[in-house]
C-alpha atoms as a PDB file:
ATOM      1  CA  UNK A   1      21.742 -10.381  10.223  1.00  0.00           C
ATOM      2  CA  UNK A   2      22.344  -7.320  12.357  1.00  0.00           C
ATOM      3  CA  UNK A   3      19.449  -4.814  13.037  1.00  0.00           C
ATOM      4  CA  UNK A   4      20.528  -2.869  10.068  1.00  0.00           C
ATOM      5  CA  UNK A   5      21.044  -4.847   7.519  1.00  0.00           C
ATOM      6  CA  UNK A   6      17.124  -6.530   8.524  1.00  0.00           C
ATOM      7  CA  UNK A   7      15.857  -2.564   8.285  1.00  0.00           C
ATOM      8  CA  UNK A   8      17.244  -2.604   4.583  1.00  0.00           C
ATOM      9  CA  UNK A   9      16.366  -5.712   3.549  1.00  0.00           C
ATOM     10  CA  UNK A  10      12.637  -4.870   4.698  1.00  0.00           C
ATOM     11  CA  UNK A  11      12.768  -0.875   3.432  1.00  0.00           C
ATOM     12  CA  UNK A  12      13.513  -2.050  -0.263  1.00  0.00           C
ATOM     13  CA  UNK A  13      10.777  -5.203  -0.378  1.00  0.00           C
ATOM     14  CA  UNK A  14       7.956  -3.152  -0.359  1.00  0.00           C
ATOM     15  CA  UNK A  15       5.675  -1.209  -2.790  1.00  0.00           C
ATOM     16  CA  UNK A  16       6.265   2.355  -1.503  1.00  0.00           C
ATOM     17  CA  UNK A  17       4.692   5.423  -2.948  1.00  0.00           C
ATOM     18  CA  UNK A  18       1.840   3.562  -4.807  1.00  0.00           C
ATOM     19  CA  UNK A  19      -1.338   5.494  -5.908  1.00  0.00           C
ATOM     20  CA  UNK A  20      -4.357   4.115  -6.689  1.00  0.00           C
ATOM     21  CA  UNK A  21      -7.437   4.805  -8.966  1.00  0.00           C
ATOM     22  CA  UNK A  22      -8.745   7.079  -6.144  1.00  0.00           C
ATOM     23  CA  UNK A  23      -6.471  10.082  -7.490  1.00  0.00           C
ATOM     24  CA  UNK A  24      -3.981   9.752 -10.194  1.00  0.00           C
ATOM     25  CA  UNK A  25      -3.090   5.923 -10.233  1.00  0.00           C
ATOM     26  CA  UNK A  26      -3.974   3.146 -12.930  1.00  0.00           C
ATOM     27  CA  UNK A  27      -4.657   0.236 -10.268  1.00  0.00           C
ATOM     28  CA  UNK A  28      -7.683   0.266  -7.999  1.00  0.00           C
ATOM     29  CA  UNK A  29      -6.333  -1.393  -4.014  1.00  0.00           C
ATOM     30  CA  UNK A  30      -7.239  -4.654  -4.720  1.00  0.00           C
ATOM     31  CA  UNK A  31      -4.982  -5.013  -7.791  1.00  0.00           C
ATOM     32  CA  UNK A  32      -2.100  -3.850  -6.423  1.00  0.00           C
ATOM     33  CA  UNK A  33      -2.704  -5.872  -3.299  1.00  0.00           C
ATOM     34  CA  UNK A  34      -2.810  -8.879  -5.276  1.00  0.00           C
ATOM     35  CA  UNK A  35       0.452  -7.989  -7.266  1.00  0.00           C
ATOM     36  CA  UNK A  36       1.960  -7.377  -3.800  1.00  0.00           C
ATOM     37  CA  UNK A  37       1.030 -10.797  -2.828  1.00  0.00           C
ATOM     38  CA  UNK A  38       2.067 -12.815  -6.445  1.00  0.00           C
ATOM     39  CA  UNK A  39       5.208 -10.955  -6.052  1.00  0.00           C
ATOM     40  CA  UNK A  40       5.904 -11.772  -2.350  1.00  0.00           C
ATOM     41  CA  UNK A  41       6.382  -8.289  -1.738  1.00  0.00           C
ATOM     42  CA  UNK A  42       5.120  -7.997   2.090  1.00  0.00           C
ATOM     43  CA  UNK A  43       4.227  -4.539   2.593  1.00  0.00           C
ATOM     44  CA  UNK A  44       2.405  -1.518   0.111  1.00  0.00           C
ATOM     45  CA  UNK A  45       2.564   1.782   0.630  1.00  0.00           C
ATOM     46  CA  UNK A  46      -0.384   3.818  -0.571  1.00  0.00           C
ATOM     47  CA  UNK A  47       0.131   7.590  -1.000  1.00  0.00           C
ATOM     48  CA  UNK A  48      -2.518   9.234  -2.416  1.00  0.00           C
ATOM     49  CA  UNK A  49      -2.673  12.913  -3.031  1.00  0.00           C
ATOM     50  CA  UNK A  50      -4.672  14.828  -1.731  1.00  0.00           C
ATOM     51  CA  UNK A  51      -4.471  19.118  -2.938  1.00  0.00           C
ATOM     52  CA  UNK A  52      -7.281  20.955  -0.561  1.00  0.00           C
ATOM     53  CA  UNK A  53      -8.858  18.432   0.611  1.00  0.00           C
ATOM     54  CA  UNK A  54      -9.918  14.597  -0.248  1.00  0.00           C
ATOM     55  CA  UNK A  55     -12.277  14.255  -3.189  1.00  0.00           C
ATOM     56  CA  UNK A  56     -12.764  10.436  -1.786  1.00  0.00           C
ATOM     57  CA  UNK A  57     -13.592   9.376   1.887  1.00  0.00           C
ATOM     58  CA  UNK A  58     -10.287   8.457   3.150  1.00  0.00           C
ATOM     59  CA  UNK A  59     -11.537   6.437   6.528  1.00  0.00           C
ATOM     60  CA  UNK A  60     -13.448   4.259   3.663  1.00  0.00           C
ATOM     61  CA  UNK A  61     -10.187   4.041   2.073  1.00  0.00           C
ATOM     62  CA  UNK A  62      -7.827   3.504   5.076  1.00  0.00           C
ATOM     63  CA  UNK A  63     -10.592   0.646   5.925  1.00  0.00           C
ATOM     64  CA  UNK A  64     -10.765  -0.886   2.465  1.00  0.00           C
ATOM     65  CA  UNK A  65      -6.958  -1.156   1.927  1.00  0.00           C
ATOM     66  CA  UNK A  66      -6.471  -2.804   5.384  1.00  0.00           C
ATOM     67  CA  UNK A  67      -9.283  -5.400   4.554  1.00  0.00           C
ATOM     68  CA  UNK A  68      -8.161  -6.253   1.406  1.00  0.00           C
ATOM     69  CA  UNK A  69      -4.146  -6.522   2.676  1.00  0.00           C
ATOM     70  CA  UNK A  70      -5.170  -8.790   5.570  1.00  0.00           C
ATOM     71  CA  UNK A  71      -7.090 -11.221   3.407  1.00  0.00           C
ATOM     72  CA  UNK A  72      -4.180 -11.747   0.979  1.00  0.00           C
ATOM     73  CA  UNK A  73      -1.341 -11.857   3.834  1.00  0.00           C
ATOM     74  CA  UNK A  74       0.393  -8.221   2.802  1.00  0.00           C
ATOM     75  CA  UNK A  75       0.803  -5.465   5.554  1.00  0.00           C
ATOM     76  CA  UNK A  76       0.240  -1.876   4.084  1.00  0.00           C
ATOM     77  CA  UNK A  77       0.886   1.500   5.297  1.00  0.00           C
ATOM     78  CA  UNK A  78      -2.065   4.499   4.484  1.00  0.00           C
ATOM     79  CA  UNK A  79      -0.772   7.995   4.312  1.00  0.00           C
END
């Protein structure tokens, strides 16, 4: 498999442009992580929005969604 066809295989397995119950999503982290992992999808991509400023602590965030990934085998990308 050349180097792009492995670039967009990976781009289109993951959950991109998720949101989560710290803004305007239904799922909390840990549920979509686990979907993520049922589904053998092997990255998520939270993007949360954020207007003026955060109304949630974002390191706490960036920390929990990284914890949670790790333990079920998913990579995931914070923005």
């Amino acid at each position: 498999m050349s180097r792009p066809e492995a670039l967009d295989r990976y781009r289109w397995s993951g959950l991109w442009h998720v949101h989560t119950d710290c803004t305007d999503g239904a799922n909390t982290v840990r549920e979509l992580i686990e979907f993520a992992a049922e589904q053998a999808f092997p990255v998520v991509g939270f993007i949360e929005h954020i207007r003026r400023e955060a109304t949630y602590d974002f390191e706490a965030f960036y920390d929990r969604c990284h914890r949670i990934a790790a333990d079920h085998g998913v990579r995931c990308i914070v923005g």
